[in-house]
C-alpha atoms as a PDB file:
ATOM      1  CA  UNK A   1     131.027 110.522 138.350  1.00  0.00           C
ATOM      2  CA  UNK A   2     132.311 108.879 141.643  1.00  0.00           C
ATOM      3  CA  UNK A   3     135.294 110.688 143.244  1.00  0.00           C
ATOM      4  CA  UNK A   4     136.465 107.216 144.126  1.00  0.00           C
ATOM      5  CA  UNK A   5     136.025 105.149 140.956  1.00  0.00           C
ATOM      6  CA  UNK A   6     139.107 102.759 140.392  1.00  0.00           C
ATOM      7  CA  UNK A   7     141.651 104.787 137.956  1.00  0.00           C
ATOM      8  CA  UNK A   8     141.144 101.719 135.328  1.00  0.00           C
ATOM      9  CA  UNK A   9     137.504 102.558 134.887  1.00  0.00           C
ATOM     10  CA  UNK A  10     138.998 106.006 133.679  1.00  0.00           C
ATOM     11  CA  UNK A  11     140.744 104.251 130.809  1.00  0.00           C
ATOM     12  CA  UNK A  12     139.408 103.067 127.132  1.00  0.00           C
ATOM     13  CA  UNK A  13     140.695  99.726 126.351  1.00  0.00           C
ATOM     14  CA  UNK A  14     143.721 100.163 128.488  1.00  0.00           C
ATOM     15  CA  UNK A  15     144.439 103.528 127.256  1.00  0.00           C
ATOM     16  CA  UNK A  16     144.687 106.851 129.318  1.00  0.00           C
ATOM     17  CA  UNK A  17     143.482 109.765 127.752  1.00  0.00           C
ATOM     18  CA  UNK A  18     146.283 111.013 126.771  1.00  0.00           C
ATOM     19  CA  UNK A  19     147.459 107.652 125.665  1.00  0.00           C
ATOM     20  CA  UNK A  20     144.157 107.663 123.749  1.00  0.00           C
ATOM     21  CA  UNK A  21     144.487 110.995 122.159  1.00  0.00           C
ATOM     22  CA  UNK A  22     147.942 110.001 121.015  1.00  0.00           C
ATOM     23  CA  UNK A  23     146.795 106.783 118.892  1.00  0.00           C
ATOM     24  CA  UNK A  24     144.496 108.816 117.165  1.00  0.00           C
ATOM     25  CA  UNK A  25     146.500 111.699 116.764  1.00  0.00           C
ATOM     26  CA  UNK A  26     143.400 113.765 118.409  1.00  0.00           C
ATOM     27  CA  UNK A  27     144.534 117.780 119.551  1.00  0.00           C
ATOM     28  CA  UNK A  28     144.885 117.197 123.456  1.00  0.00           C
ATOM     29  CA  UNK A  29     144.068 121.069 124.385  1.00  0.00           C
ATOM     30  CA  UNK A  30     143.719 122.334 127.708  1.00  0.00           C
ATOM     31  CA  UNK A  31     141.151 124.670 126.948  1.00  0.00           C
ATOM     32  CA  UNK A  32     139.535 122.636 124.625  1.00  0.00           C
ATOM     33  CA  UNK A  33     139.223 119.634 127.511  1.00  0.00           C
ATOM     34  CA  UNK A  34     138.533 122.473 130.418  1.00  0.00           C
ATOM     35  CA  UNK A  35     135.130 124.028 128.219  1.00  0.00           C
ATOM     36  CA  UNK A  36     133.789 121.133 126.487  1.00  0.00           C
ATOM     37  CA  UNK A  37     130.582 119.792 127.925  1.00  0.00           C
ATOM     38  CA  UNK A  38     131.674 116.516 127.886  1.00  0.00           C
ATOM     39  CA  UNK A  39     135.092 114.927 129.835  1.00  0.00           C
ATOM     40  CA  UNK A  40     137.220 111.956 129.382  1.00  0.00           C
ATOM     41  CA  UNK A  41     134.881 110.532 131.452  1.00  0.00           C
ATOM     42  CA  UNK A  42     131.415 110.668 129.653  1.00  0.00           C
ATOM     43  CA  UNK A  43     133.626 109.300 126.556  1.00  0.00           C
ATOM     44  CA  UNK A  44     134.589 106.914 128.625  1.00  0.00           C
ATOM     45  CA  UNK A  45     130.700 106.459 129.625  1.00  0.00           C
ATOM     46  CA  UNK A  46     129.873 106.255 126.065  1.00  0.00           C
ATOM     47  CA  UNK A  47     132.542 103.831 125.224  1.00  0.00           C
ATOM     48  CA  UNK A  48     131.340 101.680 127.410  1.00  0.00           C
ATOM     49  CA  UNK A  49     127.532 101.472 126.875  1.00  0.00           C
ATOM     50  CA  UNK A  50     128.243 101.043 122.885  1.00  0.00           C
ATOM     51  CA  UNK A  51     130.438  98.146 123.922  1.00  0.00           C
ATOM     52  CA  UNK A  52     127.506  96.776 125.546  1.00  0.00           C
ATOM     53  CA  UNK A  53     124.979  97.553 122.943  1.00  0.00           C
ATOM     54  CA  UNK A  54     127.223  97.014 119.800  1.00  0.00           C
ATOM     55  CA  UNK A  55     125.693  93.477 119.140  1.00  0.00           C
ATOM     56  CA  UNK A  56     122.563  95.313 118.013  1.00  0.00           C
ATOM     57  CA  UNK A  57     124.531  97.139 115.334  1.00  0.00           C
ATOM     58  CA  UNK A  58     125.960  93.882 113.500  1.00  0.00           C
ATOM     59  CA  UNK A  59     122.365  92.472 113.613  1.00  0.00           C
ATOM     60  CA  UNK A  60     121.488  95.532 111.640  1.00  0.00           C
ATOM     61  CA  UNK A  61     124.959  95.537 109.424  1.00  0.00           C
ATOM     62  CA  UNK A  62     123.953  91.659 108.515  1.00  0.00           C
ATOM     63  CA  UNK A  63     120.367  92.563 107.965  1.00  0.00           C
ATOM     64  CA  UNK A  64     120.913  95.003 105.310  1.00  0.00           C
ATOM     65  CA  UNK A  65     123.789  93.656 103.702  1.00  0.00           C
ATOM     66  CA  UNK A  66     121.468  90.436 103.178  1.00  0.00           C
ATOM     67  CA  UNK A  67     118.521  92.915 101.806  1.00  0.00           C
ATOM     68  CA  UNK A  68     121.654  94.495  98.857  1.00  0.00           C
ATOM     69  CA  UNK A  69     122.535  90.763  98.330  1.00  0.00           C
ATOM     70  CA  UNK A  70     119.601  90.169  97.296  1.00  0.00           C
ATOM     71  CA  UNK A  71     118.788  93.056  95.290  1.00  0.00           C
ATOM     72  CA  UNK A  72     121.329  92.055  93.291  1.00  0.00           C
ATOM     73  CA  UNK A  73     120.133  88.632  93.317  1.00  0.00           C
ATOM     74  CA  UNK A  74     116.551  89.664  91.878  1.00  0.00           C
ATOM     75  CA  UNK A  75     117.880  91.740  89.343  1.00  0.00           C
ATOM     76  CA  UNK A  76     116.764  94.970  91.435  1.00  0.00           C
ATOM     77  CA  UNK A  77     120.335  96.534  91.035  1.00  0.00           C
ATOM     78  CA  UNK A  78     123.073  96.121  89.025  1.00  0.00           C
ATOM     79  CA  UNK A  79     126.767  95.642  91.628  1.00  0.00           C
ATOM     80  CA  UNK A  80     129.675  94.461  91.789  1.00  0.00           C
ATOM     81  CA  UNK A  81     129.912  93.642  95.268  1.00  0.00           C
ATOM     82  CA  UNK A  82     128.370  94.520  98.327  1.00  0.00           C
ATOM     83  CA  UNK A  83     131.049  95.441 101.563  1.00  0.00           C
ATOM     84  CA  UNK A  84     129.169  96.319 104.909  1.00  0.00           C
ATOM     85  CA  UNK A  85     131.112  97.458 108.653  1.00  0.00           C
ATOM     86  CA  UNK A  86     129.867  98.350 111.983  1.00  0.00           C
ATOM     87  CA  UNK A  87     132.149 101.163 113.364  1.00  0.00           C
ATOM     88  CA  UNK A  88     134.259 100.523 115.762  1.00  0.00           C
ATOM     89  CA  UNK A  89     134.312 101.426 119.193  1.00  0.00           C
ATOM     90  CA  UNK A  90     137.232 103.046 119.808  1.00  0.00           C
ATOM     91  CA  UNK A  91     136.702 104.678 116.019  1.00  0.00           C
ATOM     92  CA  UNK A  92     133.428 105.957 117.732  1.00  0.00           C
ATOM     93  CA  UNK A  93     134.532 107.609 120.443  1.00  0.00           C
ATOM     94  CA  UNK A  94     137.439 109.237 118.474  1.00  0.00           C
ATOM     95  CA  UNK A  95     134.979 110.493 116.067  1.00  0.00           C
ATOM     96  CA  UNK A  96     132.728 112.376 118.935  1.00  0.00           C
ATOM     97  CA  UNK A  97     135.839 114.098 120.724  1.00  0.00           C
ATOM     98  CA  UNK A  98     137.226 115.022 117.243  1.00  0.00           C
ATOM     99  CA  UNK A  99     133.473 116.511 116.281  1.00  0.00           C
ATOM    100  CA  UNK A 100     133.257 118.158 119.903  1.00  0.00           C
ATOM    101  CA  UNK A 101     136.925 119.715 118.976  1.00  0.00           C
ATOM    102  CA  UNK A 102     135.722 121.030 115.563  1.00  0.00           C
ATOM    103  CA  UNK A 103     133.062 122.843 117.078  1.00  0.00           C
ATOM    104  CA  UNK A 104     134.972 124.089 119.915  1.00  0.00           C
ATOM    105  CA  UNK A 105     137.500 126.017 117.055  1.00  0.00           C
ATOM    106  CA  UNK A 106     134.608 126.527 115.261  1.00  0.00           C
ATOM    107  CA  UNK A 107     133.368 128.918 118.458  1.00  0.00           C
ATOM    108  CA  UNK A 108     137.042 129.850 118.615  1.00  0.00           C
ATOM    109  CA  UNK A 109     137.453 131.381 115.613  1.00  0.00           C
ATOM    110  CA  UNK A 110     133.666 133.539 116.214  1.00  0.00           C
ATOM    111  CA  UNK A 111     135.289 134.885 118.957  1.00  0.00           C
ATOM    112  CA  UNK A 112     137.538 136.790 117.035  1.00  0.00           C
ATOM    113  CA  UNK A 113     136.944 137.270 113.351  1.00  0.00           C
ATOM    114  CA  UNK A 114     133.580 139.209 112.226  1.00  0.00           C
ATOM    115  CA  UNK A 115     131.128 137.465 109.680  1.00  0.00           C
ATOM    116  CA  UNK A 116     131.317 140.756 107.599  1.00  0.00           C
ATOM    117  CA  UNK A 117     134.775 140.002 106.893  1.00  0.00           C
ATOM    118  CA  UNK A 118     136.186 139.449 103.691  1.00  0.00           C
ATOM    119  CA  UNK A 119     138.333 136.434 105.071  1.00  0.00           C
ATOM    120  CA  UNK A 120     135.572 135.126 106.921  1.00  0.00           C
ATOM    121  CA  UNK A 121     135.730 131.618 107.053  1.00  0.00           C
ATOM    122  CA  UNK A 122     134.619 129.066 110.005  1.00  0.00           C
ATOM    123  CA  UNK A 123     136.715 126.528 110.080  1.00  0.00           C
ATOM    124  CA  UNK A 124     134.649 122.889 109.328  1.00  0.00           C
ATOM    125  CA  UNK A 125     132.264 121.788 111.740  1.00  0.00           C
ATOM    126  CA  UNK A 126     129.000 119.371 112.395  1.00  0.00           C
ATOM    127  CA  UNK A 127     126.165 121.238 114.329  1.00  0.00           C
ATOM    128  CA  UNK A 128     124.461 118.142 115.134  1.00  0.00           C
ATOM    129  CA  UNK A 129     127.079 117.063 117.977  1.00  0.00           C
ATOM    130  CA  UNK A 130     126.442 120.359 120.109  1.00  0.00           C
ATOM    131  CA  UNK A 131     124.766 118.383 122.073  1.00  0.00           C
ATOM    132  CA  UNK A 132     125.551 115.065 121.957  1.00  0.00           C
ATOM    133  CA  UNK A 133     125.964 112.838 124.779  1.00  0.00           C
ATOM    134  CA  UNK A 134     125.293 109.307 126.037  1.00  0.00           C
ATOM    135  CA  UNK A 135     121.316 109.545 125.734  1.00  0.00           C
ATOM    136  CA  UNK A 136     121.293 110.159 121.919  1.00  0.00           C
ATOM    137  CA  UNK A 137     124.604 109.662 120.311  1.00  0.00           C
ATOM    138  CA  UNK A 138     123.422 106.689 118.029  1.00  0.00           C
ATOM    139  CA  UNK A 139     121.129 108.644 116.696  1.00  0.00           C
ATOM    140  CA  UNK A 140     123.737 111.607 116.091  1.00  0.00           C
ATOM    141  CA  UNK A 141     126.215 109.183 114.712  1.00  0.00           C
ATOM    142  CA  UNK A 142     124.647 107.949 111.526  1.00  0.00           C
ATOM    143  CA  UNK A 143     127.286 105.792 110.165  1.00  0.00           C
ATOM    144  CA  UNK A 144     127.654 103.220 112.762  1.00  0.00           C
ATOM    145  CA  UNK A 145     126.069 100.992 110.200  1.00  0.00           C
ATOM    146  CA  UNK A 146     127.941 101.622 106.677  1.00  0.00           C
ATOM    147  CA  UNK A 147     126.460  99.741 103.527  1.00  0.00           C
ATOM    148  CA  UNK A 148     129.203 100.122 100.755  1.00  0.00           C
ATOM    149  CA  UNK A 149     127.759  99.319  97.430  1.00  0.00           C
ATOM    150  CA  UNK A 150     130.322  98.812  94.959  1.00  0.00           C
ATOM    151  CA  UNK A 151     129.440  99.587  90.926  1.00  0.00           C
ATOM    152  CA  UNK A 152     131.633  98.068  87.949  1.00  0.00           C
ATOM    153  CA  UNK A 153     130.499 101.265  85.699  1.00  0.00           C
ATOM    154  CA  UNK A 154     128.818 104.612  87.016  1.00  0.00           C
ATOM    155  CA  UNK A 155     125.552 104.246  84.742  1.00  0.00           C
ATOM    156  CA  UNK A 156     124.812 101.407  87.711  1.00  0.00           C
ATOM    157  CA  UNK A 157     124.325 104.470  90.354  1.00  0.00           C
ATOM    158  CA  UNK A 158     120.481 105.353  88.628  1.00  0.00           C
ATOM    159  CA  UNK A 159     119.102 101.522  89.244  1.00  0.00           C
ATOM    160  CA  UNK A 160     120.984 101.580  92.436  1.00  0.00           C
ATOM    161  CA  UNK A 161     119.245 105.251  93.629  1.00  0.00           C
ATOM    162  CA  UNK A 162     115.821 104.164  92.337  1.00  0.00           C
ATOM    163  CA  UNK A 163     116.263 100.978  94.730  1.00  0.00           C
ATOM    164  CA  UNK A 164     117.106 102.923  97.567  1.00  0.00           C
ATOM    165  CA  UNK A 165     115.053 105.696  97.645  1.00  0.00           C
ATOM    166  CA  UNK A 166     111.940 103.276  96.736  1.00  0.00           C
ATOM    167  CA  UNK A 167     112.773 101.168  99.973  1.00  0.00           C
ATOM    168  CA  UNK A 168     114.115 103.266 102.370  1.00  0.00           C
ATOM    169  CA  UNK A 169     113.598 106.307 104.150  1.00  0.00           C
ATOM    170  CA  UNK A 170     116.731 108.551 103.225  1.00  0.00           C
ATOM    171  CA  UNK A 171     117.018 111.366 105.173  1.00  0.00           C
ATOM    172  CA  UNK A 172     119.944 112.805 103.844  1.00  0.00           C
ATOM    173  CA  UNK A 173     121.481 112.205 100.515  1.00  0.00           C
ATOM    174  CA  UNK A 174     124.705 113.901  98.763  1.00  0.00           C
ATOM    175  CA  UNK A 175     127.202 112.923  95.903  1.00  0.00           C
ATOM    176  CA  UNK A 176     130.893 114.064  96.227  1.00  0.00           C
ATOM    177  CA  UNK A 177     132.625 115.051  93.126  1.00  0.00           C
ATOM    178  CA  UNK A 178     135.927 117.117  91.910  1.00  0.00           C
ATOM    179  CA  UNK A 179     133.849 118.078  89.112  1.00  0.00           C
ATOM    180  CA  UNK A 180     129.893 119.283  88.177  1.00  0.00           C
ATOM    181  CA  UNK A 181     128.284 117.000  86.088  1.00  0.00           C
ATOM    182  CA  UNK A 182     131.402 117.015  82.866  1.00  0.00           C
ATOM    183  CA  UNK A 183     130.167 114.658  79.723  1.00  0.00           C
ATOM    184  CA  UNK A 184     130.487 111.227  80.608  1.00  0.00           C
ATOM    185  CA  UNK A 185     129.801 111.524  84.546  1.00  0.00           C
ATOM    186  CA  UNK A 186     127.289 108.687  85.364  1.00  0.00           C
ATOM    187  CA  UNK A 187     126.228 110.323  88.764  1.00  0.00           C
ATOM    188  CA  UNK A 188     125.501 113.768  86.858  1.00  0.00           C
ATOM    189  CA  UNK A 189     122.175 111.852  86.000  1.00  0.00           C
ATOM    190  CA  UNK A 190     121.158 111.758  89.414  1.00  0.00           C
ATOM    191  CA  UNK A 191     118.772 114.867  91.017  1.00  0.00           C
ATOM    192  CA  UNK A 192     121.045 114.976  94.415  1.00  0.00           C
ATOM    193  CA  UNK A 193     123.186 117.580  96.290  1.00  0.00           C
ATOM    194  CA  UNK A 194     126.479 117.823  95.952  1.00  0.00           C
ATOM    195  CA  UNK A 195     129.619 118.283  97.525  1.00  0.00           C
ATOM    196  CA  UNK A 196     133.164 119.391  95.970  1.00  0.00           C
ATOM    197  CA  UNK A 197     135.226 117.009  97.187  1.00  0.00           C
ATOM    198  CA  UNK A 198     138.530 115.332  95.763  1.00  0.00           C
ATOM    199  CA  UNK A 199     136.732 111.599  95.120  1.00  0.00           C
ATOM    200  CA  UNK A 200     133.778 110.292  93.701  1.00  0.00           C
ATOM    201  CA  UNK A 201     130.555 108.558  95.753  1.00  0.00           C
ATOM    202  CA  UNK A 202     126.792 109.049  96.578  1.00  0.00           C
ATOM    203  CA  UNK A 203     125.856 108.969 100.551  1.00  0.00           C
ATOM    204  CA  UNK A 204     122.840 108.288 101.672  1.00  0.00           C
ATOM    205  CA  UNK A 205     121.869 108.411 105.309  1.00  0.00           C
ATOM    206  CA  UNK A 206     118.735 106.237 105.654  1.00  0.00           C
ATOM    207  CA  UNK A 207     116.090 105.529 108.541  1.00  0.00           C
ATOM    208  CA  UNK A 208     115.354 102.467 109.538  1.00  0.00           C
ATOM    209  CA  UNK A 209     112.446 100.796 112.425  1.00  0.00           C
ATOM    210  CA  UNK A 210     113.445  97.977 114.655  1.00  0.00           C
ATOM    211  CA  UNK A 211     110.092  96.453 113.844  1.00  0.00           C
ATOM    212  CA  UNK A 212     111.667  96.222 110.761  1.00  0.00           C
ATOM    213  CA  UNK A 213     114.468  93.847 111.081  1.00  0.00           C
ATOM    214  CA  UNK A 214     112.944  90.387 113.088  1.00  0.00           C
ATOM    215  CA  UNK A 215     116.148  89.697 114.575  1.00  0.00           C
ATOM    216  CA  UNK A 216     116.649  92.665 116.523  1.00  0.00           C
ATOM    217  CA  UNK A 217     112.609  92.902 117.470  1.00  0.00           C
ATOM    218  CA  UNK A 218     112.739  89.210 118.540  1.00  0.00           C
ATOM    219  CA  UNK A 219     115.799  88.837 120.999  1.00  0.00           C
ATOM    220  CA  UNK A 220     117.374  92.170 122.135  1.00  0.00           C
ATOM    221  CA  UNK A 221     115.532  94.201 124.867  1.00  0.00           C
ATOM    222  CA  UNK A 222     116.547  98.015 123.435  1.00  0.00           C
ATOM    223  CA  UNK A 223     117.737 100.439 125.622  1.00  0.00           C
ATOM    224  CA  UNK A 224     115.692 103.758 125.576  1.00  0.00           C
ATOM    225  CA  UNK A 225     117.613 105.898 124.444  1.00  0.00           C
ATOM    226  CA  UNK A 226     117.855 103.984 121.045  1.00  0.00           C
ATOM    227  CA  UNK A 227     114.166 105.002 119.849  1.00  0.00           C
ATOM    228  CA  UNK A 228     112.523 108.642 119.068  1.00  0.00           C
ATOM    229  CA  UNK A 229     109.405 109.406 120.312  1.00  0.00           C
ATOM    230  CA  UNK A 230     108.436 105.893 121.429  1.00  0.00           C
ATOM    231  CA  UNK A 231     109.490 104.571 118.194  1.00  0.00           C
ATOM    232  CA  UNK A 232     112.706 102.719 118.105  1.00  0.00           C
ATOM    233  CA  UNK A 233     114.484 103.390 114.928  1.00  0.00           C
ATOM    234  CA  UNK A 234     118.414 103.273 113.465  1.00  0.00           C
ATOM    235  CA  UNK A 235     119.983 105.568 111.171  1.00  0.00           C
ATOM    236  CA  UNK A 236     122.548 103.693 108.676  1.00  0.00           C
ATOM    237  CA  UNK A 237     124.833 105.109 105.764  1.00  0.00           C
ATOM    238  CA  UNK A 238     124.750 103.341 102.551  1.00  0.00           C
ATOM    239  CA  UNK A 239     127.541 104.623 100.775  1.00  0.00           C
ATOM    240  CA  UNK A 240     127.507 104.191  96.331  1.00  0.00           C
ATOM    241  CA  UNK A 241     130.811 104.149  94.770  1.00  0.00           C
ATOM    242  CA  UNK A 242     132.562 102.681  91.682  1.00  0.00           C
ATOM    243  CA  UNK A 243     135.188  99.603  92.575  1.00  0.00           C
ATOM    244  CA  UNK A 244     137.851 102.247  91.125  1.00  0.00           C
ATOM    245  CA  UNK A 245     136.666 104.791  93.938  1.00  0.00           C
ATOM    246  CA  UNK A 246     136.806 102.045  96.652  1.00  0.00           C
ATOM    247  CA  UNK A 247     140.587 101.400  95.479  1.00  0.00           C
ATOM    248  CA  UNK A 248     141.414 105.048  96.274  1.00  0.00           C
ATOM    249  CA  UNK A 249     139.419 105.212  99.631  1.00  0.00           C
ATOM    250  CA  UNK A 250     140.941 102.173 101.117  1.00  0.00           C
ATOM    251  CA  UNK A 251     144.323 103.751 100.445  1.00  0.00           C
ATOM    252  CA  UNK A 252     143.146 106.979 101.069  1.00  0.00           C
ATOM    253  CA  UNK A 253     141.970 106.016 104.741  1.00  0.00           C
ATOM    254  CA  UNK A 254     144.544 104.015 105.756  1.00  0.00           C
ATOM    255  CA  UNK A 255     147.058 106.241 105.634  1.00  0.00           C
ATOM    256  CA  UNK A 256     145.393 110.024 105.747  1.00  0.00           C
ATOM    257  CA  UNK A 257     141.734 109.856 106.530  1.00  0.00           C
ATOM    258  CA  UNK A 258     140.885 111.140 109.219  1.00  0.00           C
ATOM    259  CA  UNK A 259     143.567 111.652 111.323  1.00  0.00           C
ATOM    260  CA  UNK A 260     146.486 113.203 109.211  1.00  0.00           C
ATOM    261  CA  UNK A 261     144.039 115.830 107.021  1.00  0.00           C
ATOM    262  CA  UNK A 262     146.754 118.138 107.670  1.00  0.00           C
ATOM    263  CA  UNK A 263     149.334 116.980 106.351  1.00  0.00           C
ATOM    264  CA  UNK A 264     149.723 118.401 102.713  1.00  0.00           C
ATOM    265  CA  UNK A 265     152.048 116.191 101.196  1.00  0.00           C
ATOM    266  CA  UNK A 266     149.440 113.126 101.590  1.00  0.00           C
ATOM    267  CA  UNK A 267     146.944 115.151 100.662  1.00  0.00           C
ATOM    268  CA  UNK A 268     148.545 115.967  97.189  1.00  0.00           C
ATOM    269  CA  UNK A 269     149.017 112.150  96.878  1.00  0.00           C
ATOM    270  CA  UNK A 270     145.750 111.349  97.682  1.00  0.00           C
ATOM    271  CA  UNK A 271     143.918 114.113  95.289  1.00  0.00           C
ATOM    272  CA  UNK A 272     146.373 112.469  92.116  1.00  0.00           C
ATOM    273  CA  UNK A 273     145.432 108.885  93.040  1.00  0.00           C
ATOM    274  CA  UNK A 274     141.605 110.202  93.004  1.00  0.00           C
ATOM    275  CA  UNK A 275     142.373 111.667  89.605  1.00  0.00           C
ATOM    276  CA  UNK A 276     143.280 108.591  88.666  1.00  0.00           C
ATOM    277  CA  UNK A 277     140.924 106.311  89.622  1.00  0.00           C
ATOM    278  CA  UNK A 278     138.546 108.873  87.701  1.00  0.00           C
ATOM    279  CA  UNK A 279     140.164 108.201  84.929  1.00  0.00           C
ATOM    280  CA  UNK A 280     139.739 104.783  85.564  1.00  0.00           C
ATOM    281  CA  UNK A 281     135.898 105.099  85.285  1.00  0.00           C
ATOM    282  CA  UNK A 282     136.309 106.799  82.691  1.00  0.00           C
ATOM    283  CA  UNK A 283     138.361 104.137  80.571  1.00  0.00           C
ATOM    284  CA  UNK A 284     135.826 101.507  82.120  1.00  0.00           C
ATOM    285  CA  UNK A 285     132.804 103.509  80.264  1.00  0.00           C
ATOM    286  CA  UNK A 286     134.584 103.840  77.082  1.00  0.00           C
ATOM    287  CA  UNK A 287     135.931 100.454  76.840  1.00  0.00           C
ATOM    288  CA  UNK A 288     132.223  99.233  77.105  1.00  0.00           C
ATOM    289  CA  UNK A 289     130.684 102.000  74.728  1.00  0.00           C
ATOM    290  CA  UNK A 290     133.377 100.625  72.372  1.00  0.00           C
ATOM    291  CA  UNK A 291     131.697  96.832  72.674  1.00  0.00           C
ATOM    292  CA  UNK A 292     128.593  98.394  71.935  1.00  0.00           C
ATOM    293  CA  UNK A 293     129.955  99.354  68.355  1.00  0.00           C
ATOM    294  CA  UNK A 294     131.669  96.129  68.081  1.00  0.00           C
ATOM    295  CA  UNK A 295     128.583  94.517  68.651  1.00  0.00           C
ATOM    296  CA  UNK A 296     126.424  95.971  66.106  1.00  0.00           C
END
């Protein structure tokens, strides 16, 4: 980086980086900033050149939010609703210093506790952004495209999985639960990993080529370090959830997710309002088992 580059070039949408840090209540460590391999200025770097490139994203975001519509359309899923995002840019870059500083108290903590230990436990990190920088972070990030399909009952999540893994390349797939497959659980049905968490949902982290999608082969000139091997390809999430679930996420993240995971009181709230949208599904299942009886 130039010695001499104008201060403002040094900035992220007007923000220092401390000012950044602060908005998204990021851990602004010395020691952290001194050792990791990247500085404020290859986030800045990175900022930029997604800025630039983000228009390729939506084209991708409206392509397969068409493709869900009209699943559902043909009778190829059963949904509610379909709900689609491109990340943001500043949400980006917040994301990579936040992985870089997981892995950097990750290392930490190596340092000075012994895997033999009883208490042994490494605090939560993502391998994959060691070595991330500006030449391959779209392909590290995997959610800059999010697919959110929405289900009125759970039993919808087989016809939904049978879709997806029929059409697309899914190179990573995992459900979250609370619980292990209890009577009742319409995503017990499904062969998939999972994850103990405190809400419901089934990720899948899909591959997509450019060849793929006409209206990013036809009129944007790719940069090269969007493609693998000669191949230009995009990773998107396609995330499965009840509309009961996406009540308690969109509460969920705008007020604790991710930035305030420490803070225990909203993290009691948030685990009862999951509970209860559970219970929700639940009720939602039952009620329509009951018109099954009524009917006959």
């Amino acid at each position: 980086m130039d010695n001499n580059s104008d201060e403002s070039d040094m900035k992220i949408n007007g923000m220092t980086e401390k000012e950044f840090y602060k908005k998204y209540k990021l851990e602004f460590d010395n020691e952290f900033r001194t050792t990791c391999p990247l500085k404020w200025e290859d986030f800045v770097q990175i900022y930029n050149d997604y800025i630039k490139h983000r228009h390729i994203f939506f084209k991708i975001e409206e392509f397969l939010h068409m493709e869900f519509q009209n699943a559902i359309r043909d009778g190829l899923i059963s949904a509610h609703s379909i709900k689609s995002r491109t990340k943001d840019a500043e949400h980006l870059t917040a994301k990579l210093i936040r992985k870089k500083y997981d892995l950097y108290m990750a290392d930490e903590y190596k340092k000075y506790h012994n895997e033999t230990d009883n208490n042994y436990v490494l605090p939560h990190h993502d391998e994959r952004y060691r070595n991330v920088d500006i030449t391959n972070y779209t392909s590290v990030i995997t959610d800059i495209v999010g697919i959110r399909v929405l289900l009125t009952y759970e039993e919808e999540c087989k016809k939904v999985d049978t879709h997806i893994q029929g059409k697309y390349h899914a190179l990573d797939m995992v459900k979250y639960s609370p619980i292990n497959g209890e009577q009742g659980d319409g995503f017990a049905q499904l062969d998939i990993p999972m994850v103990k968490k405190n809400y419901r949902s089934i990720h899948y982290t899909i591959i997509i080529q450019s060849e793929q999608i006409p209206s990013v082969q036809e009129s944007i000139q790719m940069p090269n370090h969007y493609s693998n091997l000669n191949h230009p390809y995009f990773a998107a999430e396609i995330q499965v959830r009840t509309i009961f679930q996406e009540g308690w996420c969109e509460v969920d993240h705008d007020n604790l997710y991710p930035y305030l995971l420490k803070n225990e009181t909203l993290k009691i709230f948030s685990e009862t309002f999951s509970k209860m949208a559970h219970l929700a599904d639940e009720m939602a299942n039952a009620f329509k088992e009951l018109k099954k009886v009524q009917d006959k």
